[in-house]
C-alpha atoms as a PDB file:
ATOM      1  CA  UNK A   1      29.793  -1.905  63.087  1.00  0.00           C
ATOM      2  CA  UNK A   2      30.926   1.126  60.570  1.00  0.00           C
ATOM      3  CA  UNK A   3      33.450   3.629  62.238  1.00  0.00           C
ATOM      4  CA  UNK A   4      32.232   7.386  62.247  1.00  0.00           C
ATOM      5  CA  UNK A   5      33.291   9.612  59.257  1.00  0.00           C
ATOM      6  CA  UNK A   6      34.843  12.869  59.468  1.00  0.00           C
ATOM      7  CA  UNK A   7      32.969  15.236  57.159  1.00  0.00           C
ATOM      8  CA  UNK A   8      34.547  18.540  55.072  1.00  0.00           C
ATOM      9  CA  UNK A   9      32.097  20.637  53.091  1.00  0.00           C
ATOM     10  CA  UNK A  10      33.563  21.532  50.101  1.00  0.00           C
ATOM     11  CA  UNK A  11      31.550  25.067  48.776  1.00  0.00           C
ATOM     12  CA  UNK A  12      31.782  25.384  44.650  1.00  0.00           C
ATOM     13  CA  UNK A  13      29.559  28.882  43.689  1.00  0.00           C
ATOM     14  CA  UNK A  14      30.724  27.730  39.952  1.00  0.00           C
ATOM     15  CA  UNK A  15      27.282  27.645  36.949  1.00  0.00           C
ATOM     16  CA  UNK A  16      29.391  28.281  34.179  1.00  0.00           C
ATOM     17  CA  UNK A  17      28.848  24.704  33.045  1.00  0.00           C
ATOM     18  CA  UNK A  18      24.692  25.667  33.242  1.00  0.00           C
ATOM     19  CA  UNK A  19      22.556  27.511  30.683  1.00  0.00           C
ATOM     20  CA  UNK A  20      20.067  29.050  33.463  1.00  0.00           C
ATOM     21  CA  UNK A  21      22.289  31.693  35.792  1.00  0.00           C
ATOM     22  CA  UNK A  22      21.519  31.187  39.857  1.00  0.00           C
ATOM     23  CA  UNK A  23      23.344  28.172  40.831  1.00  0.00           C
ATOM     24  CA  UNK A  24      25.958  29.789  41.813  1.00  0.00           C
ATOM     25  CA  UNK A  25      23.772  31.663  44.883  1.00  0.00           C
ATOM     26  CA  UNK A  26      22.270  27.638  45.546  1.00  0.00           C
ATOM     27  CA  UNK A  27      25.420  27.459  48.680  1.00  0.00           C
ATOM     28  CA  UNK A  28      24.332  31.149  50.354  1.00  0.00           C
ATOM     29  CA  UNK A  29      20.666  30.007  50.106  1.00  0.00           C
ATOM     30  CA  UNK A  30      21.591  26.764  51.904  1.00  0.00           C
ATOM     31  CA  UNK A  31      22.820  28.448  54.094  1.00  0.00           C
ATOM     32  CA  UNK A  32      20.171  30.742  54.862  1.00  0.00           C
ATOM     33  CA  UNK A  33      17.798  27.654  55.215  1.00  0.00           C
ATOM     34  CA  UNK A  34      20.453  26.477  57.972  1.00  0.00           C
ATOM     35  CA  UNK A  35      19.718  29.743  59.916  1.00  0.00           C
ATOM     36  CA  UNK A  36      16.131  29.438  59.403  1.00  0.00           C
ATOM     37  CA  UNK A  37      16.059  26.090  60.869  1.00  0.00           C
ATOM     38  CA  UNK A  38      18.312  27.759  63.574  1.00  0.00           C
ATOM     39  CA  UNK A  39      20.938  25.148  62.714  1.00  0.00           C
ATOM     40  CA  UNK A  40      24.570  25.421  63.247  1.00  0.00           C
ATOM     41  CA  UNK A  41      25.412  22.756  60.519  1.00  0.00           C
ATOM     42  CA  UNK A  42      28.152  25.147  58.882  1.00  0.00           C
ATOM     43  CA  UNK A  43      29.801  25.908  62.204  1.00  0.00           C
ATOM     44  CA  UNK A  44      29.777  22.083  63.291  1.00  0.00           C
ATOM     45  CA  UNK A  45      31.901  20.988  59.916  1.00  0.00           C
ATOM     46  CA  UNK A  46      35.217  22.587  58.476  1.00  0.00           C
ATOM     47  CA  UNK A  47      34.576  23.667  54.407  1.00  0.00           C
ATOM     48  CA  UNK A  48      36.567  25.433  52.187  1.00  0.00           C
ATOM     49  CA  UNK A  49      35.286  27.700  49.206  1.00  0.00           C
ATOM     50  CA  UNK A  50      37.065  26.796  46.048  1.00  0.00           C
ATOM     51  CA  UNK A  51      37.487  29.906  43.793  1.00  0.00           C
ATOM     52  CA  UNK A  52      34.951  30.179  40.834  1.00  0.00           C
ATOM     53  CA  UNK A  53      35.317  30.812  37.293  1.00  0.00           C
ATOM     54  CA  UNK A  54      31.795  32.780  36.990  1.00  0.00           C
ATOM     55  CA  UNK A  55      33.759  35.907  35.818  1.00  0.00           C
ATOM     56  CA  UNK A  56      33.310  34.493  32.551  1.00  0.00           C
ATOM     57  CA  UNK A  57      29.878  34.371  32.371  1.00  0.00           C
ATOM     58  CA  UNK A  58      30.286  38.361  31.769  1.00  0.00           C
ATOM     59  CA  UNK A  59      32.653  37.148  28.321  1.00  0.00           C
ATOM     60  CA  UNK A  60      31.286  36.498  25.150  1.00  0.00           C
ATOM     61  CA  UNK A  61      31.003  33.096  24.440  1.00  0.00           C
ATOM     62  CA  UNK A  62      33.966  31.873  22.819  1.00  0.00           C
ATOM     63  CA  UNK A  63      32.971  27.859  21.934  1.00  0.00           C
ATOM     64  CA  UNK A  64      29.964  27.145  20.563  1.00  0.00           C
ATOM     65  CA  UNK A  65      30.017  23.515  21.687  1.00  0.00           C
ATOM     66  CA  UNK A  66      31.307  23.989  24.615  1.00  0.00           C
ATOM     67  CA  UNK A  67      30.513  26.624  26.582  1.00  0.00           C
ATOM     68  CA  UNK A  68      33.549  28.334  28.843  1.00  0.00           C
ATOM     69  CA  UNK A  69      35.349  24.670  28.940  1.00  0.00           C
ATOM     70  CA  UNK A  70      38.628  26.810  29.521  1.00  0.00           C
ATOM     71  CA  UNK A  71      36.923  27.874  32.420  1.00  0.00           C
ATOM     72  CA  UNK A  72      35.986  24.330  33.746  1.00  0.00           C
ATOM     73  CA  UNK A  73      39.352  23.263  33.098  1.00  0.00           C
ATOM     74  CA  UNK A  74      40.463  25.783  35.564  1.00  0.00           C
ATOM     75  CA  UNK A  75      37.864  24.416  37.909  1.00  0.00           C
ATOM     76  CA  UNK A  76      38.793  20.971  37.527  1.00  0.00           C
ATOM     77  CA  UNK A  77      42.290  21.577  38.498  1.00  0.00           C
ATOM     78  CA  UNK A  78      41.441  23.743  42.009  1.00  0.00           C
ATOM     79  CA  UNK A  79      38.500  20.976  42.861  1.00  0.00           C
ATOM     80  CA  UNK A  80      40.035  18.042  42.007  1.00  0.00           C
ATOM     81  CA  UNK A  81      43.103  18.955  44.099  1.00  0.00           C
ATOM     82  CA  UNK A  82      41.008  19.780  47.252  1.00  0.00           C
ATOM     83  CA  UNK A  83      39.102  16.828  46.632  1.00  0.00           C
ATOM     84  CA  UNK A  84      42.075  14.381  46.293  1.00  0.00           C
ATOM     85  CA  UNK A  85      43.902  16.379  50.100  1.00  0.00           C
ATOM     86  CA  UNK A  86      40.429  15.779  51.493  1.00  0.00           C
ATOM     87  CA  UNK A  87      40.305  12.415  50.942  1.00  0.00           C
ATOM     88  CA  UNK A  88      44.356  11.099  51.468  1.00  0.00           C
ATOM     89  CA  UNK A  89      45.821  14.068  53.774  1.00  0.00           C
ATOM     90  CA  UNK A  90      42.585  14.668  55.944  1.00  0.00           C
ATOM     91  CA  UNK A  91      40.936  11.148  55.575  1.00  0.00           C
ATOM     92  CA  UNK A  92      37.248  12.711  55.328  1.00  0.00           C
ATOM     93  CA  UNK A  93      34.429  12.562  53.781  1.00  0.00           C
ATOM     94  CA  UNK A  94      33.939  15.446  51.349  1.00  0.00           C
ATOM     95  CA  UNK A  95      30.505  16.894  50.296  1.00  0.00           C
ATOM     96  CA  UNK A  96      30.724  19.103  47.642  1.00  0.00           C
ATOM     97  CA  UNK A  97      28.071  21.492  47.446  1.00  0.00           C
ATOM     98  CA  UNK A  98      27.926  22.894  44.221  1.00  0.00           C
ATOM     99  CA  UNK A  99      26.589  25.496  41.557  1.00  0.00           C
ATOM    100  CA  UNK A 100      25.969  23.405  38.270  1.00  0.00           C
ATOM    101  CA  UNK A 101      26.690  19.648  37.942  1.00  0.00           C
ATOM    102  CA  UNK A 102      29.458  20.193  35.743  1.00  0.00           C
ATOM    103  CA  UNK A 103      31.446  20.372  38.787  1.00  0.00           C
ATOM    104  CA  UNK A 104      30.843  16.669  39.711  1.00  0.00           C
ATOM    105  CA  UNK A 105      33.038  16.191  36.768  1.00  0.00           C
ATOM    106  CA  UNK A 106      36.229  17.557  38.528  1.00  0.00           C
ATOM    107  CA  UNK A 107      35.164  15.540  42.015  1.00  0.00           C
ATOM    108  CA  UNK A 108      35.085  12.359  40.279  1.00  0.00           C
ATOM    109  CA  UNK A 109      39.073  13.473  39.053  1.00  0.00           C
ATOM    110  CA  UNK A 110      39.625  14.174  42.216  1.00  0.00           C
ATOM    111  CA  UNK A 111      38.512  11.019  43.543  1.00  0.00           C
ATOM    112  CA  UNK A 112      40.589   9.067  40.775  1.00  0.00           C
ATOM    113  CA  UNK A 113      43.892  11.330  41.834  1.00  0.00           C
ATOM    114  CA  UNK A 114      43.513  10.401  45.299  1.00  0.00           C
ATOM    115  CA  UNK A 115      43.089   6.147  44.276  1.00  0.00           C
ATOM    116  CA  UNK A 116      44.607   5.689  40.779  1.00  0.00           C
ATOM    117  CA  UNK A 117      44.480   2.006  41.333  1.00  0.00           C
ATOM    118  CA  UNK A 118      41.030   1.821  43.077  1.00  0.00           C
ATOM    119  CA  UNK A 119      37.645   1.117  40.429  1.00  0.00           C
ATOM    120  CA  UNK A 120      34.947   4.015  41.252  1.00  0.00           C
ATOM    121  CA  UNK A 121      31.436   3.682  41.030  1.00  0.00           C
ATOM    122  CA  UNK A 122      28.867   6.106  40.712  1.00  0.00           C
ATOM    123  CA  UNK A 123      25.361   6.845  41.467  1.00  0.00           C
ATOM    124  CA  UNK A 124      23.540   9.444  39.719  1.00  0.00           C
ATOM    125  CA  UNK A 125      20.526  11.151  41.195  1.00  0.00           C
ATOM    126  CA  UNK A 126      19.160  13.075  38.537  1.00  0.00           C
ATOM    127  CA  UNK A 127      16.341  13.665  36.062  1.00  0.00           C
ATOM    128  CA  UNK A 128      18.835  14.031  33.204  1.00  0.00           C
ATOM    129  CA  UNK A 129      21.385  11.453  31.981  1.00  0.00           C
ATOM    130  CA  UNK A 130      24.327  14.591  31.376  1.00  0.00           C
ATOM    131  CA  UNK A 131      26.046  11.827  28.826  1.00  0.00           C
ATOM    132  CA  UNK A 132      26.700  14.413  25.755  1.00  0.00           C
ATOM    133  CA  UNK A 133      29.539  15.698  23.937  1.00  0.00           C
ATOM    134  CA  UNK A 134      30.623  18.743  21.787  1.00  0.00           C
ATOM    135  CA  UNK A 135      29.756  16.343  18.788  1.00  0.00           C
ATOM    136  CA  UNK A 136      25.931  15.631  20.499  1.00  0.00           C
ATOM    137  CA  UNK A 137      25.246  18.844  22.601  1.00  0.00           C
ATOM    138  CA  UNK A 138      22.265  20.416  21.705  1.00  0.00           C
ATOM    139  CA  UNK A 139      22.853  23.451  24.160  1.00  0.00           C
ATOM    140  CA  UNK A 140      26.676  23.858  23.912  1.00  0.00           C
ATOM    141  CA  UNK A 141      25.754  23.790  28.088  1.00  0.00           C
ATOM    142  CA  UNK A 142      28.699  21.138  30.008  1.00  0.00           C
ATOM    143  CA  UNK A 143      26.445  20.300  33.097  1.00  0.00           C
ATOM    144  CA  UNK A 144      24.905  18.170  30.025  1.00  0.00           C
ATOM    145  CA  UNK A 145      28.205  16.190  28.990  1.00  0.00           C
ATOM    146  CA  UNK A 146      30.144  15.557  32.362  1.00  0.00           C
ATOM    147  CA  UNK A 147      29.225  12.295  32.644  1.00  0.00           C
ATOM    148  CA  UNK A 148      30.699  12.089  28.276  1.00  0.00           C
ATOM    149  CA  UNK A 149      33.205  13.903  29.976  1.00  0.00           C
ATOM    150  CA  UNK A 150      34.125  10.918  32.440  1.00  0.00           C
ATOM    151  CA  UNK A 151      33.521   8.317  30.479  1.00  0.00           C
ATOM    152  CA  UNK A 152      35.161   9.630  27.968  1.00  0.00           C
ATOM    153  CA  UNK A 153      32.932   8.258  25.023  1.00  0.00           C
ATOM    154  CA  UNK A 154      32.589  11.375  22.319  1.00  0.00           C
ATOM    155  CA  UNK A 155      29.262   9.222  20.983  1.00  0.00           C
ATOM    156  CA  UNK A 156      30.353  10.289  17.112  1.00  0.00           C
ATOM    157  CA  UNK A 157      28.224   7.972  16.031  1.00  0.00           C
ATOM    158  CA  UNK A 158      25.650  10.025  16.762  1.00  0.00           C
ATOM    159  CA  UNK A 159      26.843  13.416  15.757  1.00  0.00           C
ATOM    160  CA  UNK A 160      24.862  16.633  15.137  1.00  0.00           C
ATOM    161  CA  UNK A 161      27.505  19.126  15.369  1.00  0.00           C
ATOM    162  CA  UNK A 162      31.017  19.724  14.131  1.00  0.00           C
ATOM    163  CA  UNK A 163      33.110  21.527  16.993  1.00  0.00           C
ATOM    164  CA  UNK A 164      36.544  23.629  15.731  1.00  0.00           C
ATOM    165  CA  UNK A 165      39.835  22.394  16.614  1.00  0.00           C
ATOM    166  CA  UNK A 166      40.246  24.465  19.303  1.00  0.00           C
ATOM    167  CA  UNK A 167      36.896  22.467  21.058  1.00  0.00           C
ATOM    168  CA  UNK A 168      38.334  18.935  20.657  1.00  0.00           C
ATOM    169  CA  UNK A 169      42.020  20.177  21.853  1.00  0.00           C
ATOM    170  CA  UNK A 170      40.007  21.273  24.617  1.00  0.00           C
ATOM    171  CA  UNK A 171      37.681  18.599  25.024  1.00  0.00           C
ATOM    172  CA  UNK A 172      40.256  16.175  24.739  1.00  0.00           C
ATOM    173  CA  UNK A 173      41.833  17.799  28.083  1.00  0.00           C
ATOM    174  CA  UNK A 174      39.216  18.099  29.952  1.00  0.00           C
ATOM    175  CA  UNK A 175      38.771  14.313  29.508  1.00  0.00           C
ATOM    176  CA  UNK A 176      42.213  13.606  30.367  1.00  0.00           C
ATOM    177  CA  UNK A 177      42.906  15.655  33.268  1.00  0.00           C
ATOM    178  CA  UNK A 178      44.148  14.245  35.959  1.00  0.00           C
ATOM    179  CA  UNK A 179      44.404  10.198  35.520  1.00  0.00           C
ATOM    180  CA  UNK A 180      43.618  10.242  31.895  1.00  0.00           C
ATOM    181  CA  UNK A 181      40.391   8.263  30.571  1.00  0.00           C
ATOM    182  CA  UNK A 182      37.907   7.006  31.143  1.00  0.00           C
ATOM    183  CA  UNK A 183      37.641   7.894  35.190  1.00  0.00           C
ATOM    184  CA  UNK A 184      34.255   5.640  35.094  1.00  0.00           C
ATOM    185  CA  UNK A 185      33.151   2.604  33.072  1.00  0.00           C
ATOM    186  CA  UNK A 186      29.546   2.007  31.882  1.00  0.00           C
ATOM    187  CA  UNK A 187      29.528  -1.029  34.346  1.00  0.00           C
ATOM    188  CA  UNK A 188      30.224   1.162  37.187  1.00  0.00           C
ATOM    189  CA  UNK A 189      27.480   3.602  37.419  1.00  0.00           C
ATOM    190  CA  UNK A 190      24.132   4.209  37.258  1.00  0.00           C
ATOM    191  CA  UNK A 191      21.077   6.085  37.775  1.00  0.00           C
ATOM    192  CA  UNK A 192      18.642   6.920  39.474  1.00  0.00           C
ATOM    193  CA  UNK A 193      15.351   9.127  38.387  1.00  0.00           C
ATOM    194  CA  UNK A 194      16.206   9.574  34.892  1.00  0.00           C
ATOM    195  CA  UNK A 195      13.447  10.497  32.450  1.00  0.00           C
ATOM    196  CA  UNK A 196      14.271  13.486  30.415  1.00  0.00           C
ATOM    197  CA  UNK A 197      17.415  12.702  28.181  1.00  0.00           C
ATOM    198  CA  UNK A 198      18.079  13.440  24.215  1.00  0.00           C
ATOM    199  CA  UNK A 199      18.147  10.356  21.502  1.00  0.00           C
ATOM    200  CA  UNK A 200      21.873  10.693  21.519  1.00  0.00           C
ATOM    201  CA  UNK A 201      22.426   9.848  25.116  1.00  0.00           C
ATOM    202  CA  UNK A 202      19.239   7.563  25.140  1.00  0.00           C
ATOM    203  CA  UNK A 203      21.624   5.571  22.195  1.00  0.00           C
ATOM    204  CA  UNK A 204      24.570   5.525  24.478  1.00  0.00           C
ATOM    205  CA  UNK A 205      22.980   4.362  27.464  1.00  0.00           C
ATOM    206  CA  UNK A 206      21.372   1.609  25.787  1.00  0.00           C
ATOM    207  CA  UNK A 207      24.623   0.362  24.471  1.00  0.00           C
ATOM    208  CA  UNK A 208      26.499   0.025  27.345  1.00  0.00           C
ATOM    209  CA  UNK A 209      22.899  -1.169  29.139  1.00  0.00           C
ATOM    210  CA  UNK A 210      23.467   1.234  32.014  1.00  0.00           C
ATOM    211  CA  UNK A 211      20.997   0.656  34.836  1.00  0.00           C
ATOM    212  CA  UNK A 212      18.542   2.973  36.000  1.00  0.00           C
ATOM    213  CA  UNK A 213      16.485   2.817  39.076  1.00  0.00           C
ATOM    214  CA  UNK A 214      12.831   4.652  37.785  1.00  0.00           C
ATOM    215  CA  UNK A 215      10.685   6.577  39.843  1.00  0.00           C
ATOM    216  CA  UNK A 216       7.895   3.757  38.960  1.00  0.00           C
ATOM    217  CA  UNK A 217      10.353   1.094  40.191  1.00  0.00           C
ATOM    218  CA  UNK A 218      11.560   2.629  43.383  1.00  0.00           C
ATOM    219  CA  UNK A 219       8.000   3.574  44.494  1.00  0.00           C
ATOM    220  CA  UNK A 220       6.777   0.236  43.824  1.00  0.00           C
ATOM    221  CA  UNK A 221       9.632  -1.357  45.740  1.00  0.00           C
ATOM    222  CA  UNK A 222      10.451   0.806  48.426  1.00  0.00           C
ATOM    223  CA  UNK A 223      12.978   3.228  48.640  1.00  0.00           C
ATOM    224  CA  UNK A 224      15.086   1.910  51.019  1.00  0.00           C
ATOM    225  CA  UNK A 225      14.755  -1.324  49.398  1.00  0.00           C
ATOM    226  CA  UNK A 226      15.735  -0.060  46.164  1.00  0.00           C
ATOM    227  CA  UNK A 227      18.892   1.941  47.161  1.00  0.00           C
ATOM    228  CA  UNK A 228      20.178  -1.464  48.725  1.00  0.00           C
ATOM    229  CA  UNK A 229      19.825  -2.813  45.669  1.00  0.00           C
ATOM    230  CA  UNK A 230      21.407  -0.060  43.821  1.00  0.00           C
ATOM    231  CA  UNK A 231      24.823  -0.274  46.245  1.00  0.00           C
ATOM    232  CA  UNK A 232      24.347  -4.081  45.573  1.00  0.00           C
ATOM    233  CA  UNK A 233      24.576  -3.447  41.701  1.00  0.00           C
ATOM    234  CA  UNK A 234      27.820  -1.409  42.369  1.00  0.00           C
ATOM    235  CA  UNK A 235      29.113  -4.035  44.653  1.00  0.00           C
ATOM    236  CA  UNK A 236      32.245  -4.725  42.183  1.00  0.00           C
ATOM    237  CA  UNK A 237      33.675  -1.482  42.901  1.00  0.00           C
ATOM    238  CA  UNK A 238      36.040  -0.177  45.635  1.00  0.00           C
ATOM    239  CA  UNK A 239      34.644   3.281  46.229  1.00  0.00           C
ATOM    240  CA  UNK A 240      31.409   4.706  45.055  1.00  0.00           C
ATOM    241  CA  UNK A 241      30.330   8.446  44.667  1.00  0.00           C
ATOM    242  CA  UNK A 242      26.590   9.815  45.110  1.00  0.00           C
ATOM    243  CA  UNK A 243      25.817  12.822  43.451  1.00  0.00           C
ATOM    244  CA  UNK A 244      22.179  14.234  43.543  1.00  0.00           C
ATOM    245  CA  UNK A 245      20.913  17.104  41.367  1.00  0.00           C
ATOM    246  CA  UNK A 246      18.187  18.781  43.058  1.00  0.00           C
ATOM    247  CA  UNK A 247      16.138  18.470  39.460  1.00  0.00           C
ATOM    248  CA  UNK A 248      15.607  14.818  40.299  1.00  0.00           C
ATOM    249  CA  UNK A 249      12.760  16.004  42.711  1.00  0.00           C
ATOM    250  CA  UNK A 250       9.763  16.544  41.468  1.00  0.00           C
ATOM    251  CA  UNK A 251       8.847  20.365  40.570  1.00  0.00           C
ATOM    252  CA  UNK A 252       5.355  20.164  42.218  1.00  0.00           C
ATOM    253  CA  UNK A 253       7.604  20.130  45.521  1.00  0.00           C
ATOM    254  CA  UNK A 254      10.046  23.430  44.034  1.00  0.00           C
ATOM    255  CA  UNK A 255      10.920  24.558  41.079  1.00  0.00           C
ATOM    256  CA  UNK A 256      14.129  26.081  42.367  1.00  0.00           C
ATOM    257  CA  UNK A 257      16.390  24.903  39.841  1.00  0.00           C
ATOM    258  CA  UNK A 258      17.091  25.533  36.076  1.00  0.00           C
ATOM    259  CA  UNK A 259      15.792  22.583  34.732  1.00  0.00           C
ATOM    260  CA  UNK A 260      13.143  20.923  36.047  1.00  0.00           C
ATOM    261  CA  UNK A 261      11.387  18.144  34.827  1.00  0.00           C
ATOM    262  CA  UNK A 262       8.091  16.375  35.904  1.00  0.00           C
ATOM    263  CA  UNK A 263       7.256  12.817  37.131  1.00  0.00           C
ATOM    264  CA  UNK A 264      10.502  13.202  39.815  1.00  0.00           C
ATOM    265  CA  UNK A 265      10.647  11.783  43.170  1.00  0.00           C
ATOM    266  CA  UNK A 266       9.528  13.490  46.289  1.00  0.00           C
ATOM    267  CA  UNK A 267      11.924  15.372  48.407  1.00  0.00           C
ATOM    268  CA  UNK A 268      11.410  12.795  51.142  1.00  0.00           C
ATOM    269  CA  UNK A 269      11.572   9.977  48.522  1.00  0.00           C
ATOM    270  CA  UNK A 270      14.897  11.443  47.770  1.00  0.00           C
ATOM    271  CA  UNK A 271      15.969  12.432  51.159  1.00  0.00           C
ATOM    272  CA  UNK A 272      15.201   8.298  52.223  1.00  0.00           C
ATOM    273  CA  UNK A 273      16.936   7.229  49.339  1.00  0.00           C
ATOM    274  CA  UNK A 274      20.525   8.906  49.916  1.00  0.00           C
ATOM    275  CA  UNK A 275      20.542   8.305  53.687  1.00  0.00           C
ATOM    276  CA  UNK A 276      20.450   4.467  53.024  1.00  0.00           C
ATOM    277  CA  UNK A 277      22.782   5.014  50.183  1.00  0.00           C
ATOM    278  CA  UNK A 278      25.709   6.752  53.410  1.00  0.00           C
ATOM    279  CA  UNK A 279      25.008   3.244  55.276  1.00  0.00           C
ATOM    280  CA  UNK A 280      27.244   1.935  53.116  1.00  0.00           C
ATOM    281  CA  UNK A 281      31.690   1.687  54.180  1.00  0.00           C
ATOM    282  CA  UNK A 282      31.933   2.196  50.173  1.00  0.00           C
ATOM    283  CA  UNK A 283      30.462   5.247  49.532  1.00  0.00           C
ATOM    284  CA  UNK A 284      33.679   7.889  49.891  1.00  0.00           C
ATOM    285  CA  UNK A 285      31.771  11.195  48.800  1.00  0.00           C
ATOM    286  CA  UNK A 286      28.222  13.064  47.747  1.00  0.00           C
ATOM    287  CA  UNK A 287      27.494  15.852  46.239  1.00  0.00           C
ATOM    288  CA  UNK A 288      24.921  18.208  45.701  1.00  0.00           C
ATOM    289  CA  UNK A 289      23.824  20.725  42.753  1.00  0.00           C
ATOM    290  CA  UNK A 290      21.655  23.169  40.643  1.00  0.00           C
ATOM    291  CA  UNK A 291      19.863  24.113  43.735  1.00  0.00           C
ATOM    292  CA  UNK A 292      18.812  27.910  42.117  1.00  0.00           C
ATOM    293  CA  UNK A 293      17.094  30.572  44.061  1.00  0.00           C
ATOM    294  CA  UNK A 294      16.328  32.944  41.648  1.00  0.00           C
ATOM    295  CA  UNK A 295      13.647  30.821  40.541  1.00  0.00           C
ATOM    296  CA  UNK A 296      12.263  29.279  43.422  1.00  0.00           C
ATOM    297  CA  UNK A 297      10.091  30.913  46.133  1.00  0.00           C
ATOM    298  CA  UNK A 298      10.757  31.470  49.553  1.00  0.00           C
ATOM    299  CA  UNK A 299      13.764  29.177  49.716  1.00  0.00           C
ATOM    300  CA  UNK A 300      12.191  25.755  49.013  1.00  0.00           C
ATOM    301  CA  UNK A 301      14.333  23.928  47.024  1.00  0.00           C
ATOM    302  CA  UNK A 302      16.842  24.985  49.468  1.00  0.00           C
ATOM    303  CA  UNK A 303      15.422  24.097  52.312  1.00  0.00           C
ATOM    304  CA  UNK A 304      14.860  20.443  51.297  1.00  0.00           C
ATOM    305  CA  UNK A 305      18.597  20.360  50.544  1.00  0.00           C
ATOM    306  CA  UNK A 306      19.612  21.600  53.755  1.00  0.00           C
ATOM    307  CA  UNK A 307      16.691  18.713  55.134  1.00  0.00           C
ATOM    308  CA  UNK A 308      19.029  16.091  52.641  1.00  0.00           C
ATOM    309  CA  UNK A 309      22.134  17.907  53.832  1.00  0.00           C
ATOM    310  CA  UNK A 310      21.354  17.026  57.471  1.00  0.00           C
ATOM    311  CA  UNK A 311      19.994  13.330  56.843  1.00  0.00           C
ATOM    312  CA  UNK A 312      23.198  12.426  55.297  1.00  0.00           C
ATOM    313  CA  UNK A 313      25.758  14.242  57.642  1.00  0.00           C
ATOM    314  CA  UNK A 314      23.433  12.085  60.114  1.00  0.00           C
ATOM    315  CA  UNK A 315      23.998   8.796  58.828  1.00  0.00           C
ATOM    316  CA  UNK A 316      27.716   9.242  58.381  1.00  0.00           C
ATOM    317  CA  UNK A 317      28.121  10.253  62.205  1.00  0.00           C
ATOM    318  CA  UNK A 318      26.200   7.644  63.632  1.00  0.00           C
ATOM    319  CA  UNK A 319      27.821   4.076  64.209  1.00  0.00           C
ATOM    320  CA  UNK A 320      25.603   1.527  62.259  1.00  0.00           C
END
């Protein structure tokens, strides 16, 4: 029988890593949904707001291929740090809710800070792999290369662009922060809903054969089913991170988010499938991201991550 979890919210209003602005109002409209389910799900759990870097979204853009990194740098160092006193000083469970995925980047450090010596694995809920670099990026956007970022595999093979020197210094520090790289190996992650990626990232993930649980596959299977199976594939590892962008839901169910892409699961699908994933002692954190307001209506998108919100805080305070 699994001991109760204390839970911290950890609030991140930072999109400078995303190409759409919103994200960064996703956390107020969660918690709006809260009070329009009359819930008091952000007075029951202690959070913190980490300080943004959305100033800079006000700047000219200084790197081409890689938009306001100096920025996430700064980011990385404040939510890393919180992450890695949440999880040694407070022994908790942090869920980050957060603008853009970029920030998933900087929980992953923090994760890594907190067990230098312990192998992470990760499961990625999303409908875009995120595995780019300044040499691949066809945006210059770093929601799409924190997952480069942490493996820390610049994929020159398959280059398109030639960042300055400034970029790769950079780059090269954002990569290292913390515990140095790579903070996750190929072997350790995978995903889950991914069907809109670029050839460059399509190349990378079939070198490394990194898994990934389709929508096909999970509906035919069972979603409970299949997110056994996906802890079972991550079995290896000591500690395992979820992270879910919103985008991995289908946009026939909201389109509240800044990059949507069809063929997704359903928000119950996806609600189902993370619960079973908090059953397991291994998983150590979630996150949540790109939920955007300012393109949804009348709070949808939100709303079925406050649902998600309050399946998983359910799991983790329930013996099982």
């Amino acid at each position: 029988m699994a001991q109760m979890k204390n839970i911290r919210i950890v609030e991140v209003k930072s999109e400078i890593g995303a190409g759409t602005r919103g994200s960064g109002l996703g956390i107020d409209a969660v918690k709006v949904a809260a009070l329009d389910f009359g819930s008091l799900f952000f007075k029951r759990y202690k959070s913190v707001e980490i300080p943004d870097e959305n100033k800079l979204l006000f700047e000219p853009v200084k790197f081409l291929y890689a938009k306001r990194i100096s920025g996430l740098l700064a980011m990385y160092e404040k939510v890393s740090r919180e992450i890695q006193r949440i999880l040694v000083e407070k022994q908790s469970f942090p869920i980050v809710i957060e603008g853009d995925h970029s920030t998933t980047g900087a929980t992953v450090t923090g994760i890594k800070m907190a067990y230098p010596d312990k192998r992470i694995g990760l499961i990625w809920i999303d409908a875009h792999a995120d595995l780019h670099s300044p040499w691949t990026t066809p945006s210059g956007n770093l929601h799409g290369m924190v997952l480069g970022a942490l493996l820390g595999d610049d994929n020159l093979e398959q280059k398109i662009n030639q960042p300055d020197e400034e970029t790769i210094t950079l780059w090269n520090q954002l990569k290292n922060f913390g515990t140095g790289a790579p903070k996750i190996l190929p072997s350790d992650m995978i995903y889950v809903g991914l069907r809109d990626m670029e050839q460059q990232e399509q190349s990378l993930i079939s070198k490394y054969n990194i898994k990934n649980f389709s929508v096909n596959e999970i509906r035919k299977r069972g979603v409970e089913r299949d997110a056994v199976m996906a802890l079972n594939v991550l079995d290896h590892c000591d500690m395992i991170h979820v992270s879910f962008d919103v985008d991995c839901i289908d946009p026939v169910h909201s389109k509240g988010t800044g990059t949507p892409a069809p063929g997704g699961l359903s928000d119950k699908e996806a609600g189902n499938f993370i619960a079973q994933l908090m059953t397991s002692p291994k998983v150590c954190s979630f996150d949540m991201a790109e939920i955007n307001p300012t393109l949804d209506k009348e709070n949808e998108m939100a709303e079925i991550g406050f649902e998600i919100l309050q399946k998983v805080t359910n799991k983790l305070t329930t013996y099982f």
